[in-house]
Protein backbone atom coordinates (compact mmCIF):
# COMPACT_ATOMS: atom_id res chain seq x y z
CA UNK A 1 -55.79 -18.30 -49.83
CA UNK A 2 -57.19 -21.35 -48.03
CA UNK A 3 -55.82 -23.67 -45.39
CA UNK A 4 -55.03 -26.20 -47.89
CA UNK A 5 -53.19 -24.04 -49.65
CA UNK A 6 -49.29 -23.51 -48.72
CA UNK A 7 -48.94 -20.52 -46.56
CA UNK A 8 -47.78 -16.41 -47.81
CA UNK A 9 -43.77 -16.51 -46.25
CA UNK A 10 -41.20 -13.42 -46.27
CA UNK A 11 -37.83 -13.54 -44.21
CA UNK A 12 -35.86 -9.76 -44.82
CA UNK A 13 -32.85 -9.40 -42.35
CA UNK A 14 -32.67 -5.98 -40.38
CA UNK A 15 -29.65 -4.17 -39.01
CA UNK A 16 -28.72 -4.74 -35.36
CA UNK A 17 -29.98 -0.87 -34.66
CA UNK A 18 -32.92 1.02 -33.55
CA UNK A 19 -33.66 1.74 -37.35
CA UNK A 20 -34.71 -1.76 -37.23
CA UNK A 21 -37.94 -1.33 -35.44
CA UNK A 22 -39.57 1.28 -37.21
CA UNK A 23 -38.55 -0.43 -40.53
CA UNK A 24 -40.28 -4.03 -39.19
CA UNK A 25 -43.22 -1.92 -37.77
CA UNK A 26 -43.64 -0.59 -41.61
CA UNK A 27 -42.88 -4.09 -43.41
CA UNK A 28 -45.68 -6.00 -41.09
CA UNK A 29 -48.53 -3.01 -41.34
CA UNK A 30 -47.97 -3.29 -45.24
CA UNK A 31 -47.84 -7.14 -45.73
CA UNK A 32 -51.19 -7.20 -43.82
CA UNK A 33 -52.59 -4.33 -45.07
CA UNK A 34 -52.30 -5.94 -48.54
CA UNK A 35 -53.28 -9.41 -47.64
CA UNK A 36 -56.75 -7.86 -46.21
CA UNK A 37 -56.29 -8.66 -42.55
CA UNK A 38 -56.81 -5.34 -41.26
CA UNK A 39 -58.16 -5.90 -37.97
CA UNK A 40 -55.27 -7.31 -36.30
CA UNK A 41 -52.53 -4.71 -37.65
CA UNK A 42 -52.23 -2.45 -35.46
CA UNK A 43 -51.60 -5.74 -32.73
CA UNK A 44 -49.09 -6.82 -34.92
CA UNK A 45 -47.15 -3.99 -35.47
CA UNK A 46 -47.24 -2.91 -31.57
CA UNK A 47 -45.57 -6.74 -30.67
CA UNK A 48 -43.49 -6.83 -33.60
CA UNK A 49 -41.92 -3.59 -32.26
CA UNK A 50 -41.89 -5.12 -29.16
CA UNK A 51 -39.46 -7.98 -30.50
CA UNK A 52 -37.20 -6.23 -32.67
CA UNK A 53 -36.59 -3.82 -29.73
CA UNK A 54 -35.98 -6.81 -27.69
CA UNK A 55 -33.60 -8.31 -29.74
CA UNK A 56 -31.52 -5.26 -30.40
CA UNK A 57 -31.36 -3.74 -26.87
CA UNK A 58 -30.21 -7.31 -25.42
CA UNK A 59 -28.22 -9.00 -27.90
CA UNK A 60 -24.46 -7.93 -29.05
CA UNK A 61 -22.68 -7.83 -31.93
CA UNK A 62 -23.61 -5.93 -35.39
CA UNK A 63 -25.16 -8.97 -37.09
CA UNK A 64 -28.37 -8.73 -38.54
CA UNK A 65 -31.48 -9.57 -36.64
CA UNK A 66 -34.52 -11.45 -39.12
CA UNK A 67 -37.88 -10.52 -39.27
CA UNK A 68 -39.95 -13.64 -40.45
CA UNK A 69 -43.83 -13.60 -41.20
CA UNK A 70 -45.92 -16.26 -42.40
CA UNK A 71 -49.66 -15.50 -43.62
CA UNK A 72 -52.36 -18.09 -43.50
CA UNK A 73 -55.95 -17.54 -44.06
CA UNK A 74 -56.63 -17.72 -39.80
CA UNK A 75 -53.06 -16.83 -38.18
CA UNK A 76 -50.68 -14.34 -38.51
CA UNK A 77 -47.13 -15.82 -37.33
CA UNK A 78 -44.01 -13.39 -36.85
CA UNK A 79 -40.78 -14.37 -35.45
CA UNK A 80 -37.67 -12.69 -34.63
CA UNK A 81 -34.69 -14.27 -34.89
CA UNK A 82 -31.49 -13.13 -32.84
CA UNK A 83 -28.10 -14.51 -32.46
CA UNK A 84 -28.42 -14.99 -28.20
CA UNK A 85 -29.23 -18.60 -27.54
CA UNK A 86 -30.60 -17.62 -23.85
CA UNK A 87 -34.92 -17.96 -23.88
CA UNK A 88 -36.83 -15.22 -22.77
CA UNK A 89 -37.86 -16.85 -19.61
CA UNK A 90 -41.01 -14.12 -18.81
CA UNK A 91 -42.49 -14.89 -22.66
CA UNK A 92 -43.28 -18.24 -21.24
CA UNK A 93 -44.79 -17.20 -17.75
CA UNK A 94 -42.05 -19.37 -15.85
CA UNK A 95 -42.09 -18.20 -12.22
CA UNK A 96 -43.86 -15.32 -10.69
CA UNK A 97 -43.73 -12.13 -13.01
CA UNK A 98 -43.57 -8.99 -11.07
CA UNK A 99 -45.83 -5.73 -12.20
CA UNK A 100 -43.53 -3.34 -14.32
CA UNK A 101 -42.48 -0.61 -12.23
CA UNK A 102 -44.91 1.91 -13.44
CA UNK A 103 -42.25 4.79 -13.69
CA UNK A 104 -39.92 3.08 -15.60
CA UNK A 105 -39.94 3.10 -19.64
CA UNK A 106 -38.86 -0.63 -20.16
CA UNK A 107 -40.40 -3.83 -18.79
CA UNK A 108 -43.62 -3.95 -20.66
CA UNK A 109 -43.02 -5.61 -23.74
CA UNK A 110 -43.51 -9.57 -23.36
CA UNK A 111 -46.03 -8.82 -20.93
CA UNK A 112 -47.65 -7.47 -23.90
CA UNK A 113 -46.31 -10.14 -26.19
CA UNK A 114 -47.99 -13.00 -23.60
CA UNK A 115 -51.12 -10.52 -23.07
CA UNK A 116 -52.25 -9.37 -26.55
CA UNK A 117 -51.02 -12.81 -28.82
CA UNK A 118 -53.30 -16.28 -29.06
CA UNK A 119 -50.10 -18.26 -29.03
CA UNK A 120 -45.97 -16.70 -28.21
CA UNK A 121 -42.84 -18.67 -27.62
CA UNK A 122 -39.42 -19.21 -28.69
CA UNK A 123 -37.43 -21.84 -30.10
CA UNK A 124 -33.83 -22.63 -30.65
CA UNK A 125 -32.13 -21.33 -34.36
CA UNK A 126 -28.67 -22.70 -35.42
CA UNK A 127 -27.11 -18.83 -34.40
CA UNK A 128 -29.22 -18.08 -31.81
CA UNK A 129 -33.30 -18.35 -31.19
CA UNK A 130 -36.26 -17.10 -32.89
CA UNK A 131 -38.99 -15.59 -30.50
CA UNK A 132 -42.70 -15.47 -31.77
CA UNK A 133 -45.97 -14.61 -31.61
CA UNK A 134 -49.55 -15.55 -33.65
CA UNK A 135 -52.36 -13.54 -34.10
CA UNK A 136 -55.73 -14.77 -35.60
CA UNK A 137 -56.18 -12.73 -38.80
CA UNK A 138 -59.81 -10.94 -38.46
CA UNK A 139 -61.02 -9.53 -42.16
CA UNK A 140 -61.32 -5.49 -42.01
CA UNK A 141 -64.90 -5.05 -41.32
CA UNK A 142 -66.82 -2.93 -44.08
CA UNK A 143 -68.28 0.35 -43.19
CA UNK A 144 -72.35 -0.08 -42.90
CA UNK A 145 -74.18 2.62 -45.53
CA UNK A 146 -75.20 4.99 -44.12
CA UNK A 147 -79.58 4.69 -43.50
């Protein structure tokens, strides 16, 4: 695939439970696995899990929450889309963002979105918004021979 050439989409809808993370975890590992991108999976999956959690811990309702991925020869692009209009005001860095108390288990995750992504945000959907994040996609490095 070149950039010229129109980039690899999927959109799959997830239930509005935990069972959604480790289900979007799996679908985004596999998509880049098999699109040769290896080197930025394991960063994808991490802040993918990051948003899904996100989306189910602090939206309501039982409606489904959408996983959306879009694969282009330099950039990985995943969104999640939710049905709460309200932004994530710490993805953007608005204000002064206090450290994470270090003995509690939440608070982490868009710090790690903002940290570990080349590019994050969130824009307004028709039911709701979609947050994001891109990653540059880095081939999997071949293992030297061995001299």
């Amino acid at each position: 695939m070149d950039e010229c050439s129109p980039p690899a989409t999927w959109r799959i809808e997830l239930p509005h439970t935990t069972a959604a993370v480790p289900l979007a975890r799996r679908l985004v590992r596999s998509a880049l696995a098999e699109s040769g991108a290896g080197a930025c999976e394991d960063t994808a999956e991490l802040l993918t899990a990051e948003l899904v959690a996100n989306a189910v811990e602090h939206t309501s309702g039982t409606g489904p929450i959408a996983l959306v991925m879009e694969l282009r020869e330099s950039a990985c692009h995943v969104e999640v889309h939710d049905a709460r209009p309200a932004p994530p005001d710490e993805l953007i860095g608005q204000g002064p963002v206090e450290p994470p108390d270090p003995w509690q288990e939440h608070g982490r995750g868009l710090l790690l979105i903002r940290a570990l992504s080349a590019a994050c945000g969130h824009r307004p959907t028709e039911r709701g918004k979609a947050v994001w994040f891109r990653l540059p996609r880095v081939p999997a490095q071949r293992p030297r021979p061995a001299l």
